[in-house]
Protein backbone atom coordinates (compact mmCIF):
# COMPACT_ATOMS: atom_id res chain seq x y z
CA UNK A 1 116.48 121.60 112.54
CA UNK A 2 112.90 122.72 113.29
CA UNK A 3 110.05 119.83 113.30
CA UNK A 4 106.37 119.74 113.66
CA UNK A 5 104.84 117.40 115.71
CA UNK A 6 101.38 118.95 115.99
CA UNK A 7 101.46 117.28 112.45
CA UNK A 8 99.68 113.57 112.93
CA UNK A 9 102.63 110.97 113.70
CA UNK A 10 105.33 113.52 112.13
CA UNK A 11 108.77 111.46 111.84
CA UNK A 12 112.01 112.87 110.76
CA UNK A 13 114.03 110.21 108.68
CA UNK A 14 117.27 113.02 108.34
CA UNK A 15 117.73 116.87 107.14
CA UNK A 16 116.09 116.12 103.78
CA UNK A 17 113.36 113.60 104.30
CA UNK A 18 110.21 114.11 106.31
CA UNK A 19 107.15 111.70 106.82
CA UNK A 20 103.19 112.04 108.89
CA UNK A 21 99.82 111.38 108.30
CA UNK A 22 97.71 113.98 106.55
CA UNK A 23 98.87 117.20 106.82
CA UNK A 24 96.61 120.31 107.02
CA UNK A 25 96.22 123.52 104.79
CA UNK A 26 98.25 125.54 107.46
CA UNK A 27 100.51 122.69 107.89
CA UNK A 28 101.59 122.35 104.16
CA UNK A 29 102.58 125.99 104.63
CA UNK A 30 104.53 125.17 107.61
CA UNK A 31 106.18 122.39 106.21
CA UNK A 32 106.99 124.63 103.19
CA UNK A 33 108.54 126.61 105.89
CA UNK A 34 111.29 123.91 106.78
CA UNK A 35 112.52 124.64 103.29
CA UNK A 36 110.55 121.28 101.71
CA UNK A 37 110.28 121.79 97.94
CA UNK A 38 108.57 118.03 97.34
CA UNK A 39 105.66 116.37 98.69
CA UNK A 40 104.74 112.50 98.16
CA UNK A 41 101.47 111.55 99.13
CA UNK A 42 100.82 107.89 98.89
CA UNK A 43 97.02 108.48 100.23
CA UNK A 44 94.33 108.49 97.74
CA UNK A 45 92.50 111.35 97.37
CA UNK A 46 89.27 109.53 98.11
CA UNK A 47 90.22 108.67 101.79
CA UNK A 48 88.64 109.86 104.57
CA UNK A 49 90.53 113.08 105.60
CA UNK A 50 92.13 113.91 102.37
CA UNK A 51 92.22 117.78 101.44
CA UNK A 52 90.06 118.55 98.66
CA UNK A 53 92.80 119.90 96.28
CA UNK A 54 96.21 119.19 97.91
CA UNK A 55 97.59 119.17 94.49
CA UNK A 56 96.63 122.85 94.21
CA UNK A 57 97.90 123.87 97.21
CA UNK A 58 101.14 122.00 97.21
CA UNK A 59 101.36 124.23 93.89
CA UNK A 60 100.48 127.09 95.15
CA UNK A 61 103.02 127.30 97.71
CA UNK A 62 105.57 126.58 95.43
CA UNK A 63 106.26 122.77 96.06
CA UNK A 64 106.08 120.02 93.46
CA UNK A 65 103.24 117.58 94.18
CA UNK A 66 104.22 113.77 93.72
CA UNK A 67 100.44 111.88 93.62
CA UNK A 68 101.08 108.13 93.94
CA UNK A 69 98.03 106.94 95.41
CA UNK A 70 98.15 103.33 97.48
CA UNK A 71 94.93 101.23 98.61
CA UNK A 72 95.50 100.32 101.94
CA UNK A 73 93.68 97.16 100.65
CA UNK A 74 96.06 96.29 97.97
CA UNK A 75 99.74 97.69 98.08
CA UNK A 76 101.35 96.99 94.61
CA UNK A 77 104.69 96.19 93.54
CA UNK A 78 103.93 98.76 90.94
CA UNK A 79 103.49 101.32 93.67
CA UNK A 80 106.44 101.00 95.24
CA UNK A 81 108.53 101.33 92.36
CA UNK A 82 107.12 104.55 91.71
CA UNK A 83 107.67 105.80 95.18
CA UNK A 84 111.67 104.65 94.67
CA UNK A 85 111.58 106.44 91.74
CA UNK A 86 110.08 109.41 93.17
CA UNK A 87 112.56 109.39 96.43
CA UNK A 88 115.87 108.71 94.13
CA UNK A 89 114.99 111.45 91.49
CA UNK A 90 115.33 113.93 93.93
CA UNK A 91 118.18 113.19 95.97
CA UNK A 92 119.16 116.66 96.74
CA UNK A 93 116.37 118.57 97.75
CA UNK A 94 113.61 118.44 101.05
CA UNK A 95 111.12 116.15 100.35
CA UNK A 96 108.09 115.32 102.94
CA UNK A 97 106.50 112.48 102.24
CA UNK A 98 102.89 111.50 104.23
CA UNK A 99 99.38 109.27 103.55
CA UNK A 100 96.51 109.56 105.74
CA UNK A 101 97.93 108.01 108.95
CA UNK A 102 101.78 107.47 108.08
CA UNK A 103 101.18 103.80 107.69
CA UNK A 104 101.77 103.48 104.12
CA UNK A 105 104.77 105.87 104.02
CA UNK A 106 106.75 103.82 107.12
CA UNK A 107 106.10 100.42 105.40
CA UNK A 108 107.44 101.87 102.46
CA UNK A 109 110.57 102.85 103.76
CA UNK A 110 110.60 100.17 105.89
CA UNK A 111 110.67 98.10 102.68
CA UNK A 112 112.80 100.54 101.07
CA UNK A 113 115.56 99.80 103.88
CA UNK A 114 115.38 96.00 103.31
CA UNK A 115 116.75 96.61 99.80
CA UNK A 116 119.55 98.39 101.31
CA UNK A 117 118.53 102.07 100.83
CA UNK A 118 117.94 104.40 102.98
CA UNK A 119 118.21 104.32 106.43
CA UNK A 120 119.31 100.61 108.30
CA UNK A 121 116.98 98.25 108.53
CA UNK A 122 116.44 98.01 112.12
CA UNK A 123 116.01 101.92 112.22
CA UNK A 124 113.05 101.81 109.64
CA UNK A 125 111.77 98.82 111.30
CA UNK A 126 111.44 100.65 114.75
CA UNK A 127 110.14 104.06 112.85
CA UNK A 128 107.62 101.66 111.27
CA UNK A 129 107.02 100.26 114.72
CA UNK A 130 106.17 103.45 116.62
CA UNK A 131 103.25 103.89 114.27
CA UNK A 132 101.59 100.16 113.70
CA UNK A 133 102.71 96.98 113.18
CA UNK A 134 102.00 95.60 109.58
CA UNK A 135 99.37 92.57 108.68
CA UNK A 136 97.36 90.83 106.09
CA UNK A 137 98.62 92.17 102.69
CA UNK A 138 100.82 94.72 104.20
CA UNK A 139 102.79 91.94 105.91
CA UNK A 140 103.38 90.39 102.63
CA UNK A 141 104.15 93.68 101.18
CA UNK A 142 106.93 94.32 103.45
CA UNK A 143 108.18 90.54 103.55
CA UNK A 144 106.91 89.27 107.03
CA UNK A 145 105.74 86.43 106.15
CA UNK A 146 104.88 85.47 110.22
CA UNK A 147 102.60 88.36 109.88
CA UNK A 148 100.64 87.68 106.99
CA UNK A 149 96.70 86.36 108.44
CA UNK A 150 97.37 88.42 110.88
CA UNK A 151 95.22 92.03 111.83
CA UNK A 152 96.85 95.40 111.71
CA UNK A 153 97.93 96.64 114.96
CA UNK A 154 98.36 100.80 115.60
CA UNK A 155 100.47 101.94 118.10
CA UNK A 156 98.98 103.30 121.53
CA UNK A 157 95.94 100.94 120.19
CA UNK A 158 96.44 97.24 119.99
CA UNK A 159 99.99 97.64 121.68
């Protein structure tokens, strides 16, 4: 099972789920590559970084774009649910799933775990780990509740 980690904090969850930060144009095509015929991305389009038209070239290369954009300022319930829905509609195909940085995306499946899908728990929690560790709203997004008031912390950064 090939991987790309010239692909900002690129994480393999198993063979059919992939997660990073914001791929590149070349990189969409390589990830198209490892067979992936979904992408999720959870970063708005506005962000800094964001391609221009990633739903166009998602398309282009054959791949089904999923657009469920989160503000790091204000994760919603709402959101959530829709990436669930988006993970468990697909449940037999690649799917690569990224936002800017990969913070979004490993609190999600972080919180995804805690509800008992997924990977286990502790897994997602040290996946979520090896990229930041969440605060303020994230914190209560996830259900740390010793973390909310607190700053976000990045990996290789603040730790």
């Amino acid at each position: 099972m090939r991987d790309l980690p010239e692909i900002l904090n690129w994480r393999r969850l198993d063979d059919k789920i992939t997660l990073s930060g914001q791929p590149t144009e070349a990189q969409l095509a390589d990830i198209k590559e490892l067979g992936v015929t979904h992408v999720i991305n959870l970063g708005p389009h506005h962000n800094k970084g964001a391609l221009e038209d990633e739903a166009g070239s998602v398309e282009a290369l054959g791949m089904e774009y999923i657009y469920i954009p989160v503000e790091f300022d204000r994760p919603t319930d709402q959101d959530f649910e829709k990436f669930c829905t988006a993970i468990e509609s697909h449940p037999d195909t690649q799917i690569h799933v990224h936002c800017i940085y990969n913070a979004r995306v490993s609190a999600f499946f972080y919180r995804y775990a805690k509800t008992g899908r997924g990977m286990p728990e502790t897994e997602a929690h040290a996946l979520m780990d090896s990229i930041w560790r969440p605060g303020d709203d994230w914190a209560e997004f996830i259900g740390n509740l010793n973390a909310v008031g607190q700053p976000n912390r990045y990996a290789g950064e603040d730790y």
